[in-house]
Protein backbone atom coordinates (compact mmCIF):
# COMPACT_ATOMS: atom_id res chain seq x y z
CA UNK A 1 0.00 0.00 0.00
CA UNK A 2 2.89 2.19 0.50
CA UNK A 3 3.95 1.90 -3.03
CA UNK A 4 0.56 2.81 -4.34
CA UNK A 5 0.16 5.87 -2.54
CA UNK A 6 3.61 7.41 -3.37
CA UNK A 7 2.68 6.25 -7.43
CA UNK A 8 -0.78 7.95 -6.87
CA UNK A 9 0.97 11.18 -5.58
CA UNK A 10 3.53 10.81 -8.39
CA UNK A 11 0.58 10.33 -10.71
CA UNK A 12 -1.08 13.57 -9.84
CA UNK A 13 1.50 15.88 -9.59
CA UNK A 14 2.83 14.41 -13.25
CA UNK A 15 -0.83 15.83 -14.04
CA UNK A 16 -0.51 18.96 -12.44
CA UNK A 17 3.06 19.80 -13.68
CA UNK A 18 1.39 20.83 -16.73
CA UNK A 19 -1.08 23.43 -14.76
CA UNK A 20 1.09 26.54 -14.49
CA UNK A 21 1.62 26.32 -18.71
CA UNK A 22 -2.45 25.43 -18.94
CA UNK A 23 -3.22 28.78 -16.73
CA UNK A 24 -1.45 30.74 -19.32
CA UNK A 25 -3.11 29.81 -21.99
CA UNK A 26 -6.14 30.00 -20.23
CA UNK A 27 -5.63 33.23 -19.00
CA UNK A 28 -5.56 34.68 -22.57
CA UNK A 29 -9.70 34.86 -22.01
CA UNK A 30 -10.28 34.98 -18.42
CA UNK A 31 -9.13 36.99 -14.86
CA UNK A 32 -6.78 35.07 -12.84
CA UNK A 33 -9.92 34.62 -10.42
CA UNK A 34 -12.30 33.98 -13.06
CA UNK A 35 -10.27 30.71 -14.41
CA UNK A 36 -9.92 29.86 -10.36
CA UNK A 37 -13.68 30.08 -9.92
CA UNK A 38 -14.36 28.38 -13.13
CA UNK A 39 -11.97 25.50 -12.79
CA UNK A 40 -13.08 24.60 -9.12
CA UNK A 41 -16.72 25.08 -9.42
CA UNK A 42 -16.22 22.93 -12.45
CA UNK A 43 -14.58 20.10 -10.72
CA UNK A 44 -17.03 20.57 -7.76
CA UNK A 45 -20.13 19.84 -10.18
CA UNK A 46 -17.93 17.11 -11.56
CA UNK A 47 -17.68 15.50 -8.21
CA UNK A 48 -21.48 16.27 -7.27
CA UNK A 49 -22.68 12.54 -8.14
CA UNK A 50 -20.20 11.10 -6.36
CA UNK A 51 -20.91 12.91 -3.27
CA UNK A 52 -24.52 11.72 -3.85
CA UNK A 53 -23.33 8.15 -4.69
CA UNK A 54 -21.22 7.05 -1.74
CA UNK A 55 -21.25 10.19 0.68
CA UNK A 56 -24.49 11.04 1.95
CA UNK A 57 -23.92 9.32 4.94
CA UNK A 58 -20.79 11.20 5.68
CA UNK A 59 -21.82 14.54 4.97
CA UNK A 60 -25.35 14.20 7.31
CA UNK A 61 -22.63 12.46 10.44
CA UNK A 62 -20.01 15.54 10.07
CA UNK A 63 -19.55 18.34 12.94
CA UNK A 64 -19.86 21.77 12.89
CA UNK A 65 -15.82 21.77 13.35
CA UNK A 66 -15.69 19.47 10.20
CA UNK A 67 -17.74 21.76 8.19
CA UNK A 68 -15.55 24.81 9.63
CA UNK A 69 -12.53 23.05 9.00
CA UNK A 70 -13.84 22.08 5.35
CA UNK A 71 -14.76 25.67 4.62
CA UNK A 72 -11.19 26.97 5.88
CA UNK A 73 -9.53 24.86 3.72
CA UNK A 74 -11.22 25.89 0.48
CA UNK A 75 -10.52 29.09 1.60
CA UNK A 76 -7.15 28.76 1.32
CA UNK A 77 -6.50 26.38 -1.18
CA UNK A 78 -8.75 28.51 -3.97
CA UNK A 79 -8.95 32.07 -3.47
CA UNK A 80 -6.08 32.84 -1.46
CA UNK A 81 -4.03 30.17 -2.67
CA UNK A 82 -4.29 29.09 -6.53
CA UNK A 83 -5.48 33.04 -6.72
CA UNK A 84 -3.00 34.14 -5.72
CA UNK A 85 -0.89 31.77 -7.95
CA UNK A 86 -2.72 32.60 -10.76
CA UNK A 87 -2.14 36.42 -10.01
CA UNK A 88 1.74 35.80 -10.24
CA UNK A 89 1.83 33.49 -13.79
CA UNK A 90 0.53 36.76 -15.20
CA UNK A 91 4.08 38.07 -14.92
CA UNK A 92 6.39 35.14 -13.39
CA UNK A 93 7.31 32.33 -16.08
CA UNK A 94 5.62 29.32 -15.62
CA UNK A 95 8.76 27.61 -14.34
CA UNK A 96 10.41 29.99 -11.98
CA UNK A 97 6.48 30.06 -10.31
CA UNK A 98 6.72 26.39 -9.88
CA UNK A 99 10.02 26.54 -8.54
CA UNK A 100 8.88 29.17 -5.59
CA UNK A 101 6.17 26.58 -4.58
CA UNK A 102 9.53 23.72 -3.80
CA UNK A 103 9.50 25.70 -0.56
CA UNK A 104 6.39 24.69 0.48
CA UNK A 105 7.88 20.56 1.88
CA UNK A 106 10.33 22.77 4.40
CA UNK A 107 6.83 24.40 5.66
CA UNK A 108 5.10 21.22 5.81
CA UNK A 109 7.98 19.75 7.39
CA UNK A 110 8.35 22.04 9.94
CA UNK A 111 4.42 22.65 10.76
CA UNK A 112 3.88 19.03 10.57
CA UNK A 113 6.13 18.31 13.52
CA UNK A 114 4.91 20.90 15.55
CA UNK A 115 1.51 20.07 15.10
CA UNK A 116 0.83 16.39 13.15
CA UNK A 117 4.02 15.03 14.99
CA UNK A 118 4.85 13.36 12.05
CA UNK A 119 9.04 13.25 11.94
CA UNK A 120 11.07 11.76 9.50
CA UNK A 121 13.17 9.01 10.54
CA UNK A 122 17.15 9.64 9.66
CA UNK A 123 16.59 8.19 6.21
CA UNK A 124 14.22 10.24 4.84
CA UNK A 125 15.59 13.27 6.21
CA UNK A 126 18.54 12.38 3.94
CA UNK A 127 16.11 12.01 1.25
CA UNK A 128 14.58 15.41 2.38
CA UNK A 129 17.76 17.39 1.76
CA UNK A 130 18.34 14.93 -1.59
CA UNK A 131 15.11 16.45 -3.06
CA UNK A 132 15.50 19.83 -2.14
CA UNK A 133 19.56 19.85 -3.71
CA UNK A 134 17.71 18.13 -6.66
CA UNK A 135 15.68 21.29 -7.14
CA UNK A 136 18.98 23.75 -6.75
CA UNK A 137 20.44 21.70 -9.49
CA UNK A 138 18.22 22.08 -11.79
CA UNK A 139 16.95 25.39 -11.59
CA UNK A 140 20.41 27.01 -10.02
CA UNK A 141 20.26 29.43 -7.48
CA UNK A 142 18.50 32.37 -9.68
CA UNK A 143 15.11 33.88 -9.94
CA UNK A 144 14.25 34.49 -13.20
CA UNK A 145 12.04 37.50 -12.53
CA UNK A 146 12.50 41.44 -11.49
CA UNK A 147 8.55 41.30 -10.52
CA UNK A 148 9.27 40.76 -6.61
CA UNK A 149 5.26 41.40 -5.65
CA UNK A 150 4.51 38.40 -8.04
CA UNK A 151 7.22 36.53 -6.39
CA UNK A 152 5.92 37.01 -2.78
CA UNK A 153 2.13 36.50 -4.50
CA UNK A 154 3.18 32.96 -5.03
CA UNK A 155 5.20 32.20 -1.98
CA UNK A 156 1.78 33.19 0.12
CA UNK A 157 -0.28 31.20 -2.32
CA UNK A 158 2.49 28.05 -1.51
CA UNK A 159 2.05 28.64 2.10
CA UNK A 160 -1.82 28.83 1.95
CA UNK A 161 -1.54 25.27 0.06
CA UNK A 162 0.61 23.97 2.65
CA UNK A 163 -1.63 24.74 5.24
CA UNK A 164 -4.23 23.18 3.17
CA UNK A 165 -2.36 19.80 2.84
CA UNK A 166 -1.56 19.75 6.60
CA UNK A 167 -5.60 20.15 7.45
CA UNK A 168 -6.17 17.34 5.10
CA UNK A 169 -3.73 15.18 6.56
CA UNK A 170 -5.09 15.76 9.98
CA UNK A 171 -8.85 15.02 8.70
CA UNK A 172 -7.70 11.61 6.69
CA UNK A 173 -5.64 10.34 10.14
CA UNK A 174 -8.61 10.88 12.05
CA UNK A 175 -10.86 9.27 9.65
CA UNK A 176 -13.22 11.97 9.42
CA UNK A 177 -14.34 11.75 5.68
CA UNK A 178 -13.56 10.20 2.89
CA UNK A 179 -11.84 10.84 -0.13
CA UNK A 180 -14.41 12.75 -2.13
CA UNK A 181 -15.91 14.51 0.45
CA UNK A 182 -12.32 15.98 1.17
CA UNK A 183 -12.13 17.19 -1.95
CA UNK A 184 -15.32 18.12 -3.07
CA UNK A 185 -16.61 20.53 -0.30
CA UNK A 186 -13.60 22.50 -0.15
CA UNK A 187 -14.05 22.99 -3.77
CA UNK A 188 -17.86 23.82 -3.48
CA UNK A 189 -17.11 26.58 -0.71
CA UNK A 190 -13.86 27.72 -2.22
CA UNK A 191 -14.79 27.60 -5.94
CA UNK A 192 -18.40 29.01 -4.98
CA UNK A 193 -16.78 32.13 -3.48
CA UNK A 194 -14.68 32.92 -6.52
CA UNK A 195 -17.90 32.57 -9.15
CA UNK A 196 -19.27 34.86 -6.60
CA UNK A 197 -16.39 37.46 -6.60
CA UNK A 198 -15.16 37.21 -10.26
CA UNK A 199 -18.11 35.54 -12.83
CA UNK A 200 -17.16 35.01 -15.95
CA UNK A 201 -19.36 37.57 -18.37
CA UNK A 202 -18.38 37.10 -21.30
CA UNK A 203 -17.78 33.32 -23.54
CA UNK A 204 -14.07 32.38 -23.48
CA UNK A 205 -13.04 31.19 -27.12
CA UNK A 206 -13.27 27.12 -27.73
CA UNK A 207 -9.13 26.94 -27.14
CA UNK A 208 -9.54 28.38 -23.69
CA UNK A 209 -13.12 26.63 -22.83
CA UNK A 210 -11.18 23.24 -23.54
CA UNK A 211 -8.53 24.06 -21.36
CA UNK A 212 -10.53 25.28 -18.58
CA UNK A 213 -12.91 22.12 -18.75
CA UNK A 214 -9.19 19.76 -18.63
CA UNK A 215 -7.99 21.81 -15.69
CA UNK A 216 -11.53 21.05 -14.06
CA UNK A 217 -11.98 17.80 -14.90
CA UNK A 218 -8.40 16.13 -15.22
CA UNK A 219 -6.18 18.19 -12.99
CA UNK A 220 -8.62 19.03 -10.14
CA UNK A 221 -11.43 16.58 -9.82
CA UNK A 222 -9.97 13.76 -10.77
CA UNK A 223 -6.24 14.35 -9.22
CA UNK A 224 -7.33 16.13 -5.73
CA UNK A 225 -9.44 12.97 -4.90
CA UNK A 226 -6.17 10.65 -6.19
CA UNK A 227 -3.92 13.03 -3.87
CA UNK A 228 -6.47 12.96 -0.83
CA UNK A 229 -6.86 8.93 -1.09
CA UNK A 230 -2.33 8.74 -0.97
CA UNK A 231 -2.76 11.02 1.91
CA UNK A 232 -4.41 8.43 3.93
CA UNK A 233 -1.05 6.41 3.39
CA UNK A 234 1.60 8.82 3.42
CA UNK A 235 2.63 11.98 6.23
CA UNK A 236 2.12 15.53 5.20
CA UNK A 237 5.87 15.92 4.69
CA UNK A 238 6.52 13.33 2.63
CA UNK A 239 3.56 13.79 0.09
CA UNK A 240 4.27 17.42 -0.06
CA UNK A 241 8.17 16.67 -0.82
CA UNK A 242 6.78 14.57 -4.32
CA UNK A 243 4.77 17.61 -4.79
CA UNK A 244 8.29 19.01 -4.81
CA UNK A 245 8.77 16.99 -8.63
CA UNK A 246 5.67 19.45 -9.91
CA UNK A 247 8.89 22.86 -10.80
CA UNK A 248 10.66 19.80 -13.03
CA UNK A 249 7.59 18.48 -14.77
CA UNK A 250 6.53 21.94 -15.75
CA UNK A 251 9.97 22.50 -16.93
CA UNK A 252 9.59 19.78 -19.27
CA UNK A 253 6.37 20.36 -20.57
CA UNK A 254 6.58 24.05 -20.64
CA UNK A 255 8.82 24.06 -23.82
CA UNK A 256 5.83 22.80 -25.68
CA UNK A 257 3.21 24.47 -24.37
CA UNK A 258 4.20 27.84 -23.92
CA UNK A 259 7.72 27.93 -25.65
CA UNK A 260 9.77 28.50 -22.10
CA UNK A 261 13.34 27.94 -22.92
CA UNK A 262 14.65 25.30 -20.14
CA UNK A 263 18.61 24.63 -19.30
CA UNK A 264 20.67 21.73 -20.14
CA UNK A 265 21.13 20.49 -16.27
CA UNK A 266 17.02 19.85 -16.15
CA UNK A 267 17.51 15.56 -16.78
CA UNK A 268 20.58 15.91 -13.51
CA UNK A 269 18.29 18.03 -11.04
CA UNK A 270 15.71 15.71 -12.07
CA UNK A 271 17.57 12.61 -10.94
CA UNK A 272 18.63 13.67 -8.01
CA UNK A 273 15.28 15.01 -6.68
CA UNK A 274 13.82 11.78 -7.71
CA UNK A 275 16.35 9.74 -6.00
CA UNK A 276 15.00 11.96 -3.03
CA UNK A 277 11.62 11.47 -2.98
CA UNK A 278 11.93 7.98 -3.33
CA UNK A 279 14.04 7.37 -0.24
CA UNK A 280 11.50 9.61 1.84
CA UNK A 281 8.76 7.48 0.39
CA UNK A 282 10.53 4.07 0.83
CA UNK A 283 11.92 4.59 4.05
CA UNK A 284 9.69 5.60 5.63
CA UNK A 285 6.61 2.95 8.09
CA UNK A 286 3.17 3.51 6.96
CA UNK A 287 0.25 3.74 9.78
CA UNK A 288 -2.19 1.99 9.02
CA UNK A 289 -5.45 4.61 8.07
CA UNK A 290 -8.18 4.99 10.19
CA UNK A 291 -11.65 5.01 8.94
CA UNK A 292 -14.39 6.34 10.94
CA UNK A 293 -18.20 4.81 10.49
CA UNK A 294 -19.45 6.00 7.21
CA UNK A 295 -16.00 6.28 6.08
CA UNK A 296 -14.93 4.07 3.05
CA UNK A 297 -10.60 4.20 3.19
CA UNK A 298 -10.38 1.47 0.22
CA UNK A 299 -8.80 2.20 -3.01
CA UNK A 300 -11.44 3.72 -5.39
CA UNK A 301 -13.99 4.90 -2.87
């Protein structure tokens, strides 16, 4: 089970290395907030017969703390967080915005002590640091950008997301909900606000509707429930240090997307962070997840 859930996290964030390029091209049509509304509201009405299908139960046994907890977390993960990393791909390249979200595992890390007390053993600390040099390899120690407002835009969108992962860690240990209620209310309350605050007036062109509808479907629906199922299985550190391979996907794939010129070192930085993440995955013991009554923790739920 270990396995799986570090190939499920690799899985989505192979999926979402290609958002930052897909926001671009999207954003030819619509407001930063307007393709965050749209794309989560989207994947929230995606989700909705799913929700009706296996969740009912769940959503009528949940507290008022749940449903506060639920609500903060779309909070942060949509308006504040991919708005506000939206806001800085207007001017940031899509790489060097990636790269400013690898900080976010040392914030997990460190909150997730503190709070989860969930430490890495000596092993994957080692594979800790191996990820994080990975990243200095391959992007080097410069900031592509003069913009330093967009720059601290996407830092406090990184840290918003963090704090979202570590609230969904602490709801999936205690066996609160299940997989697509995780991922679907947040997006409801979160997504909701956004149409609220920035609707879309006028009809984007075909290019950017497709795109949109992929980002909905594919890269939120579909890969938040994936990443909230390997959370069951893996701590908030070490899920959020394979998030850490999302600034070297985009790299990749933003060469053909939105012609960003990459250097030569990418395939060495690469390597090594990879090397890294799988020593913090493999090293590390697995707890066994906790399901509470209503709560279905199997694969495909």
């Amino acid at each position: 089970m270990k396995l799986l859930a570090l190939f499920e996290a690799i899985f989505v964030v192979s999926l979402w290395s290609a958002s930052p390029a897909l926001v671009k091209i999207a954003m030819a049509d619509l407001s930063p907030l307007q393709l965050a509304g749209a794309r989560y509201f989207g994947a929230f009405l995606c989700l909705v017969p799913f929700l009706l299908w296996n969740s009912r139960q769940v959503l009528r046994s949940l507290s008022l703390s749940a449903w506060l907890r639920l609500a903060l977390m779309g909070i942060l993960a949509y308006p504040i967080g991919n708005g506000l990393f939206f806001w800085s791909l207007r001017t940031l390249p899509s790489t060097t915005s990636s790269f400013l979200l690898s900080a976010i595992p040392i914030f997990t890390l460190v909150v997730g002590i503190v709070w989860l007390k969930e430490r890495p053993n000596w092993l994957q600390g080692a594979g800790f640091l191996l990820a994080l040099i990975g990243g200095v390899i391959f992007f080097g120690m410069r900031i592509e950008t003069g913009d330093w407002q967009a720059v601290g835009a996407a830092l406090l969108g990184g840290i918003s997301l963090a704090t979202f992962g570590l609230i969904a860690r602490d709801f999936v240990r205690k066996g609160e909900v299940n997989s697509t209620v995780l991922t679907a209310v947040p997006m409801f309350i979160g997504g909701g606000l956004l149409m609220v605050i920035a609707p879309v007036t006028e009809m984007p062109s075909m290019p950017v509707i497709g795109t949109v509808a992929w980002l909905a479907i594919i890269n939120s629906a579909l890969a938040y429930v994936i990443w909230n199922h390997a959370l069951k299985r893996l701590q908030a550190f070490e899920i959020s240090i394979v998030g850490n391979l999302m600034p070297m996907g985009t790299a990749i794939l933003a060469p053909l997307l939105v012609n960003e010129v990459v250097s030569g070192r990418a395939w060495i930085g690469m390597a090594v962070a990879l090397a890294g993440v799988m020593l913090v995955g493999i090293a590390g013991e697995r707890p066994t997840a906790v399901a509470a009554e209503g709560v279905d923790v199997a694969v495909g739920e």
